[in-house]
C-alpha atoms as a PDB file:
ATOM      1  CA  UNK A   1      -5.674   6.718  -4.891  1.00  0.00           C
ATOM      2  CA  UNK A   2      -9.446   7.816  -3.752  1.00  0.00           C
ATOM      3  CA  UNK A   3     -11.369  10.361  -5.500  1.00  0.00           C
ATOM      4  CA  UNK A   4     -12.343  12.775  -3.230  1.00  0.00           C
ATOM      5  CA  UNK A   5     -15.069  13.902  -5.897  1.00  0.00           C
ATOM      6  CA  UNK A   6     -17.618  12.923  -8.627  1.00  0.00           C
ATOM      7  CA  UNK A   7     -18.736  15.079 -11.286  1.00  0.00           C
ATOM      8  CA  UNK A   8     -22.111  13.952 -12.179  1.00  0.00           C
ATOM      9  CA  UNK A   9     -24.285  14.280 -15.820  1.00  0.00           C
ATOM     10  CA  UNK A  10     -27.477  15.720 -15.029  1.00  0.00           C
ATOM     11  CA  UNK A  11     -28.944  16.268 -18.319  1.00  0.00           C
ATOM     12  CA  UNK A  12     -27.227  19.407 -19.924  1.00  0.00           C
ATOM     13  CA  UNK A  13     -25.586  19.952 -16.543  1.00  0.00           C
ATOM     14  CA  UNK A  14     -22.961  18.777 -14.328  1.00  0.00           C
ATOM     15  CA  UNK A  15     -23.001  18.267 -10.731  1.00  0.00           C
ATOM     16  CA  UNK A  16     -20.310  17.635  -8.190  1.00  0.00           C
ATOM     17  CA  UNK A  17     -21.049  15.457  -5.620  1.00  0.00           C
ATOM     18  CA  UNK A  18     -19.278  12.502  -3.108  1.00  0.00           C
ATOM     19  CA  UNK A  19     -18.099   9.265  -4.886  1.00  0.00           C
ATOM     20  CA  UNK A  20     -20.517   7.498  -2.148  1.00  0.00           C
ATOM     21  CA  UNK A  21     -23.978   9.024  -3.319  1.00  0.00           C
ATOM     22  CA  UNK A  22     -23.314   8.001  -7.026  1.00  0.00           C
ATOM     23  CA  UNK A  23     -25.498   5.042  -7.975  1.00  0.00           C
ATOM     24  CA  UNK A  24     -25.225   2.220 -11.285  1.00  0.00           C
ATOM     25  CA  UNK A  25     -26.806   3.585 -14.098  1.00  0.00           C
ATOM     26  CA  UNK A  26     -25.518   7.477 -13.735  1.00  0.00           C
ATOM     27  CA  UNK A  27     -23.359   9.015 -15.980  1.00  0.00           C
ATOM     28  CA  UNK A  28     -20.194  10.808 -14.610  1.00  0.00           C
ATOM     29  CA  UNK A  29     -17.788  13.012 -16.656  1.00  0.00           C
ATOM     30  CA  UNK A  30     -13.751  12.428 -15.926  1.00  0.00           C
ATOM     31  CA  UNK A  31     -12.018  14.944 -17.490  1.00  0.00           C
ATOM     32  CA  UNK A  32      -8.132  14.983 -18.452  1.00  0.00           C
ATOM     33  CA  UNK A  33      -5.592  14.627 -15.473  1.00  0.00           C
ATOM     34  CA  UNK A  34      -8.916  13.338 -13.227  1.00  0.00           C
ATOM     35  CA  UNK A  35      -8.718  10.434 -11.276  1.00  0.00           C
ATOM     36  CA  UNK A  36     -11.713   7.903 -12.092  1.00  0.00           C
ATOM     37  CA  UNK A  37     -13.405   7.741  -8.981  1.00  0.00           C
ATOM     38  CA  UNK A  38     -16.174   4.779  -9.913  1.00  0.00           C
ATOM     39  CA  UNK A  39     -16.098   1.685 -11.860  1.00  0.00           C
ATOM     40  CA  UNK A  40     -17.438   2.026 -15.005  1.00  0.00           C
ATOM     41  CA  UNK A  41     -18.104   1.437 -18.646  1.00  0.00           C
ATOM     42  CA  UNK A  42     -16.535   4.181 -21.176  1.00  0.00           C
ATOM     43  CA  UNK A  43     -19.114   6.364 -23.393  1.00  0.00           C
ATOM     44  CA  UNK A  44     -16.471   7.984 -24.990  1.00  0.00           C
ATOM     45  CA  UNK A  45     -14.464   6.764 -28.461  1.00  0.00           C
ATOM     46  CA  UNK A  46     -11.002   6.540 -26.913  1.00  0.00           C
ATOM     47  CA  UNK A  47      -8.920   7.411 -24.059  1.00  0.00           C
ATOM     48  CA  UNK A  48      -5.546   6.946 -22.102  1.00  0.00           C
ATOM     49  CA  UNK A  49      -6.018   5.883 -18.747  1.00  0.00           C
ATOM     50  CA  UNK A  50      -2.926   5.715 -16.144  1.00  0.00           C
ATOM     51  CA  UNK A  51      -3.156   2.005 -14.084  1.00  0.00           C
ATOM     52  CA  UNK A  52       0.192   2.526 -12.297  1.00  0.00           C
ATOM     53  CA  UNK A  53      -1.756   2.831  -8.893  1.00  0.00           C
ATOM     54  CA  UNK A  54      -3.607  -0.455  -9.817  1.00  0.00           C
ATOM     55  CA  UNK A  55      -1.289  -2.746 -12.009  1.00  0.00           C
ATOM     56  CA  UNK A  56       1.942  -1.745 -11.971  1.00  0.00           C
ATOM     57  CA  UNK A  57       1.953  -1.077 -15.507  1.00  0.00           C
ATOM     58  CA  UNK A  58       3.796   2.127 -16.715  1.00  0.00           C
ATOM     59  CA  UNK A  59       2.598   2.543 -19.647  1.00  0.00           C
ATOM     60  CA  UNK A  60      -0.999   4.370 -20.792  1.00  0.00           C
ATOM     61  CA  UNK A  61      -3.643   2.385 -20.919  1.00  0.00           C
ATOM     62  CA  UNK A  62      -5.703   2.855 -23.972  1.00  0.00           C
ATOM     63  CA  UNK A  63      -9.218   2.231 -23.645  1.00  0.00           C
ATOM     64  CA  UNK A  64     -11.908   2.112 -26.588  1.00  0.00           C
ATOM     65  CA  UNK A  65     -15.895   2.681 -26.280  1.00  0.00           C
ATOM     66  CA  UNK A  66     -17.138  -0.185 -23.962  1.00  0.00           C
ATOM     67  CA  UNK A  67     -14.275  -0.798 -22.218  1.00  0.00           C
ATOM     68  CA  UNK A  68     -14.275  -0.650 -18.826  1.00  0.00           C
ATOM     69  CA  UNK A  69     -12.785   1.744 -16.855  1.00  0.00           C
ATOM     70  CA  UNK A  70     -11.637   0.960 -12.901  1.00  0.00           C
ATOM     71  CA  UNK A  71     -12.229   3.500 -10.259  1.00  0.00           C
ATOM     72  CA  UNK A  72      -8.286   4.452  -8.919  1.00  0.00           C
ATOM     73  CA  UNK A  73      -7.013   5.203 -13.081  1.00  0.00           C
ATOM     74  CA  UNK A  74      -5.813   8.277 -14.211  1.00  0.00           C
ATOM     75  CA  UNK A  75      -7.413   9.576 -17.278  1.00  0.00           C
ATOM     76  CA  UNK A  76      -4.321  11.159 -19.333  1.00  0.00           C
ATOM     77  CA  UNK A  77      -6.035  11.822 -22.857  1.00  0.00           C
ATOM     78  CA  UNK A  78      -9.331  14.091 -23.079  1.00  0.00           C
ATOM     79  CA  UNK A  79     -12.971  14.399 -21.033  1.00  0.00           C
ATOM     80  CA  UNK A  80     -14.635  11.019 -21.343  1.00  0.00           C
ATOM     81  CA  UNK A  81     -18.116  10.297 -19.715  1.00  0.00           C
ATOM     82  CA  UNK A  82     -18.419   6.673 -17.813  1.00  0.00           C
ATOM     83  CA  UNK A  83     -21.400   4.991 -17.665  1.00  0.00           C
ATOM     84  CA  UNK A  84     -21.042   3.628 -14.082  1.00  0.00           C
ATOM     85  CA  UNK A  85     -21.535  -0.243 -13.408  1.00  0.00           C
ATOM     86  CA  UNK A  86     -21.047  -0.169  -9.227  1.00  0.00           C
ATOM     87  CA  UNK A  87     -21.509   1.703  -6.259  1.00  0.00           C
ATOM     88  CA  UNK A  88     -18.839   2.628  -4.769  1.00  0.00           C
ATOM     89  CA  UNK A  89     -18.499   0.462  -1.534  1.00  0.00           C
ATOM     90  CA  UNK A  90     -18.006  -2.608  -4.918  1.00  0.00           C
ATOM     91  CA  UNK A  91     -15.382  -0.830  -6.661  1.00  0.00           C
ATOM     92  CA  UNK A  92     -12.437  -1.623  -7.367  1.00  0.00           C
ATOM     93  CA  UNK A  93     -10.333   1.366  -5.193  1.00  0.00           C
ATOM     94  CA  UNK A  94     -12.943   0.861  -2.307  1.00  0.00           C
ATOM     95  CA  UNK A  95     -11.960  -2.773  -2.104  1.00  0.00           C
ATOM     96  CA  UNK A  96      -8.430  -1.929  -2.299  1.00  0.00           C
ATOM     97  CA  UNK A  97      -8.622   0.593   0.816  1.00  0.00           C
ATOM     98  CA  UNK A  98     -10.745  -1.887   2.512  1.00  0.00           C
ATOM     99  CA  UNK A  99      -8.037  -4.879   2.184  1.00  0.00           C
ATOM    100  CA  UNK A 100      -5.519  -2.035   3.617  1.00  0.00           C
ATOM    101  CA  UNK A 101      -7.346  -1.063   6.577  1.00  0.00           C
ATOM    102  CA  UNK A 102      -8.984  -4.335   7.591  1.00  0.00           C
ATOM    103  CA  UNK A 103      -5.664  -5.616   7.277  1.00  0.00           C
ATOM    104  CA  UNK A 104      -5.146  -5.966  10.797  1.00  0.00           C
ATOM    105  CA  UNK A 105      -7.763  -8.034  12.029  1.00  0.00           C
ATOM    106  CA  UNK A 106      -5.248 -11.359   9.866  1.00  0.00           C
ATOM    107  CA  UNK A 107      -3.086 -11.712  12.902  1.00  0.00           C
ATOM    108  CA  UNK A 108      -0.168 -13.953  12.822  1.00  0.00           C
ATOM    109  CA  UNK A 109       0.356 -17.003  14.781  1.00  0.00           C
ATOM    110  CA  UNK A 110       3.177 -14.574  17.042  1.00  0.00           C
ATOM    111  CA  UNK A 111       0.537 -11.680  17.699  1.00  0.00           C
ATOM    112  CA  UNK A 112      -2.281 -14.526  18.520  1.00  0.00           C
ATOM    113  CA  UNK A 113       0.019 -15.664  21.374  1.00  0.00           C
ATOM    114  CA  UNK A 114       0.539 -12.222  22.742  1.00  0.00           C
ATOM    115  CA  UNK A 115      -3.072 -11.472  22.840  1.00  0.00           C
ATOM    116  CA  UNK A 116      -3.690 -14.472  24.488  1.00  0.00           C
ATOM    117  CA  UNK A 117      -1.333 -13.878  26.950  1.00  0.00           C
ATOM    118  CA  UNK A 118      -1.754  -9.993  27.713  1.00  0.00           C
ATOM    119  CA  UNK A 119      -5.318 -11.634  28.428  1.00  0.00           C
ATOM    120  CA  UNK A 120      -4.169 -13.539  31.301  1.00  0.00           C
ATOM    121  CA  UNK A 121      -0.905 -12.126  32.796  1.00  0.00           C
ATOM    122  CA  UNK A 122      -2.173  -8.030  32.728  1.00  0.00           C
ATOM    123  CA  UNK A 123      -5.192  -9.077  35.682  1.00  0.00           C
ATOM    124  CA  UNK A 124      -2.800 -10.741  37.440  1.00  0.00           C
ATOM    125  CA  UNK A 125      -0.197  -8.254  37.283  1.00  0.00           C
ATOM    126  CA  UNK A 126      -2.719  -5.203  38.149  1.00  0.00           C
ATOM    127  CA  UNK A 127      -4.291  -7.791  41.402  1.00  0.00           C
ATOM    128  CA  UNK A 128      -0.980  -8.140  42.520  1.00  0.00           C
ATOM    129  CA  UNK A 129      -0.315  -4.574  42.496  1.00  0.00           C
ATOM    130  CA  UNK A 130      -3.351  -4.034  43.900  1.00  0.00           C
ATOM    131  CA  UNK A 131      -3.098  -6.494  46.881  1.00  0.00           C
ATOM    132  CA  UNK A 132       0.358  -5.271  47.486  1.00  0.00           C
ATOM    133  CA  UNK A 133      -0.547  -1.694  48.044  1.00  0.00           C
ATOM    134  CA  UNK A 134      -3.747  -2.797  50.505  1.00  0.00           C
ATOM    135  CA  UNK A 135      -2.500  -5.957  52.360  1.00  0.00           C
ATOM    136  CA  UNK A 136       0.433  -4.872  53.698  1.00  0.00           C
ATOM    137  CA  UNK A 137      -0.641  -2.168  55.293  1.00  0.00           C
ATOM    138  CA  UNK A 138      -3.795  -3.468  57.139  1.00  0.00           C
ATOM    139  CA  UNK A 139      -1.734  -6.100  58.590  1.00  0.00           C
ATOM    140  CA  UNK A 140       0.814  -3.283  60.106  1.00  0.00           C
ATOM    141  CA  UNK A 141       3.631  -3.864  58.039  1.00  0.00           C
ATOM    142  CA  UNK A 142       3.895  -0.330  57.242  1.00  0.00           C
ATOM    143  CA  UNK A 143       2.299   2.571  56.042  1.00  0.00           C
ATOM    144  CA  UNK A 144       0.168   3.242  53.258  1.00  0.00           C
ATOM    145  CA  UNK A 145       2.382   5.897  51.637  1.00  0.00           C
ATOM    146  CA  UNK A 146       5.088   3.492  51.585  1.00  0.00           C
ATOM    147  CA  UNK A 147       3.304   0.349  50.308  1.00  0.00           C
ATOM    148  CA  UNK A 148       1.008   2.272  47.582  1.00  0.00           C
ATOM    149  CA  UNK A 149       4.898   3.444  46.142  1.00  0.00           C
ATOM    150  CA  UNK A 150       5.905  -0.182  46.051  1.00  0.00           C
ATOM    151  CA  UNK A 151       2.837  -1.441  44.763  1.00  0.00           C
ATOM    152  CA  UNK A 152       3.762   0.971  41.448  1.00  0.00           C
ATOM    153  CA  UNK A 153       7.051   0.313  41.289  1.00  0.00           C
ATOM    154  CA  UNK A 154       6.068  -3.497  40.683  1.00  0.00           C
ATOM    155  CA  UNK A 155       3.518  -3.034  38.231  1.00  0.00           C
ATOM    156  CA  UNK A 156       5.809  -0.640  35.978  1.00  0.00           C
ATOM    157  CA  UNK A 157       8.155  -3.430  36.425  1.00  0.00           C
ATOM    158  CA  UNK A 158       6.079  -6.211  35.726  1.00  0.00           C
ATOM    159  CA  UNK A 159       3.528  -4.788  32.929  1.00  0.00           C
ATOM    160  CA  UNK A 160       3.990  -6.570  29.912  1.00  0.00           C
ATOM    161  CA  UNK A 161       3.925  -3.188  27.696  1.00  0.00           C
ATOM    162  CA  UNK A 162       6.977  -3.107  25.748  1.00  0.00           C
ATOM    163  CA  UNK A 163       6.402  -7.054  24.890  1.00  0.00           C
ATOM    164  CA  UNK A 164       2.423  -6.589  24.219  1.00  0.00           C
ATOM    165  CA  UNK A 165       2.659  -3.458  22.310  1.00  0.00           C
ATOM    166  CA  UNK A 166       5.722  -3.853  19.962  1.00  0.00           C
ATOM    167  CA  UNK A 167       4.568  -6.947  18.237  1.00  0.00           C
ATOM    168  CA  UNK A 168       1.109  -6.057  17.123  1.00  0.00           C
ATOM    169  CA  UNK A 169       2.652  -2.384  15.799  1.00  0.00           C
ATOM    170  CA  UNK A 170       5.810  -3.691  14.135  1.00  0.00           C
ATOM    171  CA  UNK A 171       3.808  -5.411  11.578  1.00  0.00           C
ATOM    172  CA  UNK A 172       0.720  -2.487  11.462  1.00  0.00           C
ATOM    173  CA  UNK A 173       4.225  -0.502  10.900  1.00  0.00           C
ATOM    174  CA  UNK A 174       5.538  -3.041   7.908  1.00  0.00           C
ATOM    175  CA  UNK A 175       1.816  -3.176   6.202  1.00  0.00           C
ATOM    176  CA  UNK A 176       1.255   0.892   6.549  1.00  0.00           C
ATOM    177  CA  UNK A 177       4.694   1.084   4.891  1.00  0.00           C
ATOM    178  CA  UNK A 178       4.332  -1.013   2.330  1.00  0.00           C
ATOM    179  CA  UNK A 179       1.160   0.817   1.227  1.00  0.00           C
ATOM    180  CA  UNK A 180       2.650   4.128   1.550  1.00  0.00           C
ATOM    181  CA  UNK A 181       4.855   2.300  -1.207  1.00  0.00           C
ATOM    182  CA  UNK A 182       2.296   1.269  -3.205  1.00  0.00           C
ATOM    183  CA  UNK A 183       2.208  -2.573  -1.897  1.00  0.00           C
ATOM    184  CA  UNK A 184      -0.931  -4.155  -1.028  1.00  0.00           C
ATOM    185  CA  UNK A 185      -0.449  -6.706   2.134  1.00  0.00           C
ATOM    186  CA  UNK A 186      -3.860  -8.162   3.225  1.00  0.00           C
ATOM    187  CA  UNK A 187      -2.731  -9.136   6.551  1.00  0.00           C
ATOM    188  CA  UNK A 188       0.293  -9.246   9.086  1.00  0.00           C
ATOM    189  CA  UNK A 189      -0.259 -12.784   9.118  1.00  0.00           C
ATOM    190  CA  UNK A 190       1.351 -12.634   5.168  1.00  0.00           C
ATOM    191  CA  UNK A 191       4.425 -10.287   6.276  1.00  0.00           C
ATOM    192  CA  UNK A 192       5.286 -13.374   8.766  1.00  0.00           C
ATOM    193  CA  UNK A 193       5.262 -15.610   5.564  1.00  0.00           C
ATOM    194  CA  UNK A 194       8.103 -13.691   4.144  1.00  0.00           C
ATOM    195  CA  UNK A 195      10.318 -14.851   6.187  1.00  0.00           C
ATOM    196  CA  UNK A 196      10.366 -18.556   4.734  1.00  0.00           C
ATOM    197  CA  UNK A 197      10.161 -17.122   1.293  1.00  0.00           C
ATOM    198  CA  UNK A 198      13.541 -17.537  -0.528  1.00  0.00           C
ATOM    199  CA  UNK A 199      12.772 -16.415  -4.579  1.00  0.00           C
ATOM    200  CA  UNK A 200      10.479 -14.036  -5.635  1.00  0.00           C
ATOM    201  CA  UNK A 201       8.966 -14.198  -9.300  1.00  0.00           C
ATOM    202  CA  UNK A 202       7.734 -11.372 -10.872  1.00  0.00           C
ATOM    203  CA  UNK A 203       5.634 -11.262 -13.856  1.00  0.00           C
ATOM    204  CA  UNK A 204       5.927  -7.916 -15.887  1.00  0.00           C
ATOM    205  CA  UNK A 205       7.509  -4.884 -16.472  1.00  0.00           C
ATOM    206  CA  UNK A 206       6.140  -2.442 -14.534  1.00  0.00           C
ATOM    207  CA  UNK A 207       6.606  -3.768 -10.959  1.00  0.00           C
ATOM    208  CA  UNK A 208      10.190  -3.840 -10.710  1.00  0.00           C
ATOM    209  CA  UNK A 209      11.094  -1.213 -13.832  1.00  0.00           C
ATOM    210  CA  UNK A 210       9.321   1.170 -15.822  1.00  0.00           C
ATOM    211  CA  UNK A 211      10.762   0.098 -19.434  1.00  0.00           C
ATOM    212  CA  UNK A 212      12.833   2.930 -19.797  1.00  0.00           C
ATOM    213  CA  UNK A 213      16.483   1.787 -21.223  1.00  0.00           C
ATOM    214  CA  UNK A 214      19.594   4.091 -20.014  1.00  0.00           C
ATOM    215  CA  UNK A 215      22.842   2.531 -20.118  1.00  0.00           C
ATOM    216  CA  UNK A 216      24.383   1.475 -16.985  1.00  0.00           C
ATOM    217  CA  UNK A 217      28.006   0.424 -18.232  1.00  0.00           C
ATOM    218  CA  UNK A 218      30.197   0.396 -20.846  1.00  0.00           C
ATOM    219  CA  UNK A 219      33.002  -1.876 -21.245  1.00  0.00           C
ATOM    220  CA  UNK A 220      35.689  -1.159 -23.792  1.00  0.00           C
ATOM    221  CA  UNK A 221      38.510  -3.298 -25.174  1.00  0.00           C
ATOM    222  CA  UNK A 222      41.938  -2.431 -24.676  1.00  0.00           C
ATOM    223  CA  UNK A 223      43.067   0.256 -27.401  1.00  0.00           C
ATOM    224  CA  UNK A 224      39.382   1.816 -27.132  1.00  0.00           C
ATOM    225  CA  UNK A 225      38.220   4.653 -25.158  1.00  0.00           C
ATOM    226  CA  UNK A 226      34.501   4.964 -24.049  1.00  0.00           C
ATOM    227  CA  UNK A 227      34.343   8.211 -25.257  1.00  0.00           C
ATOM    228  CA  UNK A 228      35.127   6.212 -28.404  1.00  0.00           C
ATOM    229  CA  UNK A 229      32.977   3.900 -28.434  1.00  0.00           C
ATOM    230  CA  UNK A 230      29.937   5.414 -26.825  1.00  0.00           C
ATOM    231  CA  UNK A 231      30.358   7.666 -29.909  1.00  0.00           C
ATOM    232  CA  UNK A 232      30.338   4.600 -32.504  1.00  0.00           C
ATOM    233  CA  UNK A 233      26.756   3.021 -30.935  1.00  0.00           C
ATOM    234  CA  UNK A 234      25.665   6.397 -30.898  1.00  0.00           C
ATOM    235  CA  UNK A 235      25.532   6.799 -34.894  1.00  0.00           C
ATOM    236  CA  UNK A 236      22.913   4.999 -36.962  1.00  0.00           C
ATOM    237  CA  UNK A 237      24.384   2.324 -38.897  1.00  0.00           C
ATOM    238  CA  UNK A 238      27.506   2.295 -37.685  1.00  0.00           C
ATOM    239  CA  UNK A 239      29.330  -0.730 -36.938  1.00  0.00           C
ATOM    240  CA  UNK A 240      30.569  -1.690 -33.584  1.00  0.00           C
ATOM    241  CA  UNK A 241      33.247  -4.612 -32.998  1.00  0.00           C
ATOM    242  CA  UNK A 242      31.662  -7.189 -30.945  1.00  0.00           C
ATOM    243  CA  UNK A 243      34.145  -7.176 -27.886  1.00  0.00           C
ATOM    244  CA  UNK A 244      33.020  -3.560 -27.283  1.00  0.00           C
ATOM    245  CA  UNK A 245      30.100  -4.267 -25.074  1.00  0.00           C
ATOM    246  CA  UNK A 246      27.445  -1.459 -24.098  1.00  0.00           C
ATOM    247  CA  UNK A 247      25.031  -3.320 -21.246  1.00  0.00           C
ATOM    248  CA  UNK A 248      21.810  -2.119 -20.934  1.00  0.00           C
ATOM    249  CA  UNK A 249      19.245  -2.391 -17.781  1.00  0.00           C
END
């Protein structure tokens, strides 16, 4: 979703620098098929803009002179210039990719209790092992080959690895996934939350579909083929008896 690049307006020239260095007040040219890589206000008459990455929404965006434009949009239509509002570390894609990767530090109430408790059993595991392999043998229970062996054995046994390591990465798994998939989680400690969750509301089309109709079934009445009848709702005008159903999704 980052622009990588900024083409600046320099007068009667264009220069292409880092998103980062751009400041409010400079004028940067997006051209067609260009990702927006500021926040901004559009110079320009008119132009599509793609907020799929940012909204959900499917369809173009059109935008008119004024509007503002968000860093993270496709523009679809023709070269615009964008009078930009914000530096980069306020806009609107840097916020995003901040949320993702400081998602982390929101710990839930299970990865809490593991850090707390790594924090206390590891020492003692490690000064056990470590008295183990030394004690023994200065009191002439046996030698130190034999001792230093055992003291390893226990702490592979007794290290709390699989238990102090799986927790914290199954959710920094879940929340990298979900942004691979386009879904913003600000914390592990929200992924927890979904398990009481029982109904899930969603607003628009967009998230769930793109608005594209195709039909998914087609139920004729006895005496009627589907070749039949997908043929009748296929013509313009043409009546269709109301048991014939054609569902659409």
């Amino acid at each position: 979703m980052k622009a990588t690049t900024a083409t600046v307006r320099r007068g009667d020239t264009t220069e292409t620098v880092k998103p980062e260095t751009v400041v409010p007040g400079d004028i940067i040219v997006v051209r067609a098929g260009e990702r927006v890589p500021l926040d901004g206000e559009l110079l320009t008459s008119s132009t599509l803009v793609d907020t799929s990455a940012l909204t959900g929404e499917s369809m173009p965006r059109e935008l008119q002179r004024g509007d503002t434009i968000l860093s993270g949009s496709i523009n679809q239509s023709t070269t615009v210039d964008v009078w930009v509002t914000k530096p980069y570390e306020n806009s609107t894609i840097a916020r995003i990719l901040d949320l993702v990767q400081n998602a982390s530090s929101k710990k839930t109430t299970t990865e809490r209790f593991i850090k707390r408790f790594a924090k206390i059993y590891t020492p003692v595991v490690v000064g056990l092992a470590v008295m183990l392999a030394i004690i023994p043998p200065f009191v002439g229970m046996g030698d130190w080959s034999t001792w230093i062996n055992r003291a390893l054995v226990f702490l592979v046994i007794s290290c709390p690895c699989a238990l102090v390591i799986s927790v914290p990465l199954s959710f920094f798994g879940g929340v990298s996934a979900a942004s691979r998939n386009g879904i913003l989680v600000k914390g592990s400690n929200f992924l927890e939350v979904l398990n009481q969750v029982s109904v899930v509301a969603f607003d628009k089309t967009g998230t769930l579909t793109k608005g594209q109709f195709e039909v998914s079934q087609v139920l004729p009445v006895s005496g009627v083929s589907e070749a039949k009848l997908t043929g009748y709702t296929g013509r313009r005008g043409t009546a269709v008896d109301p048991p014939n159903r054609t569902v659409y999704r």
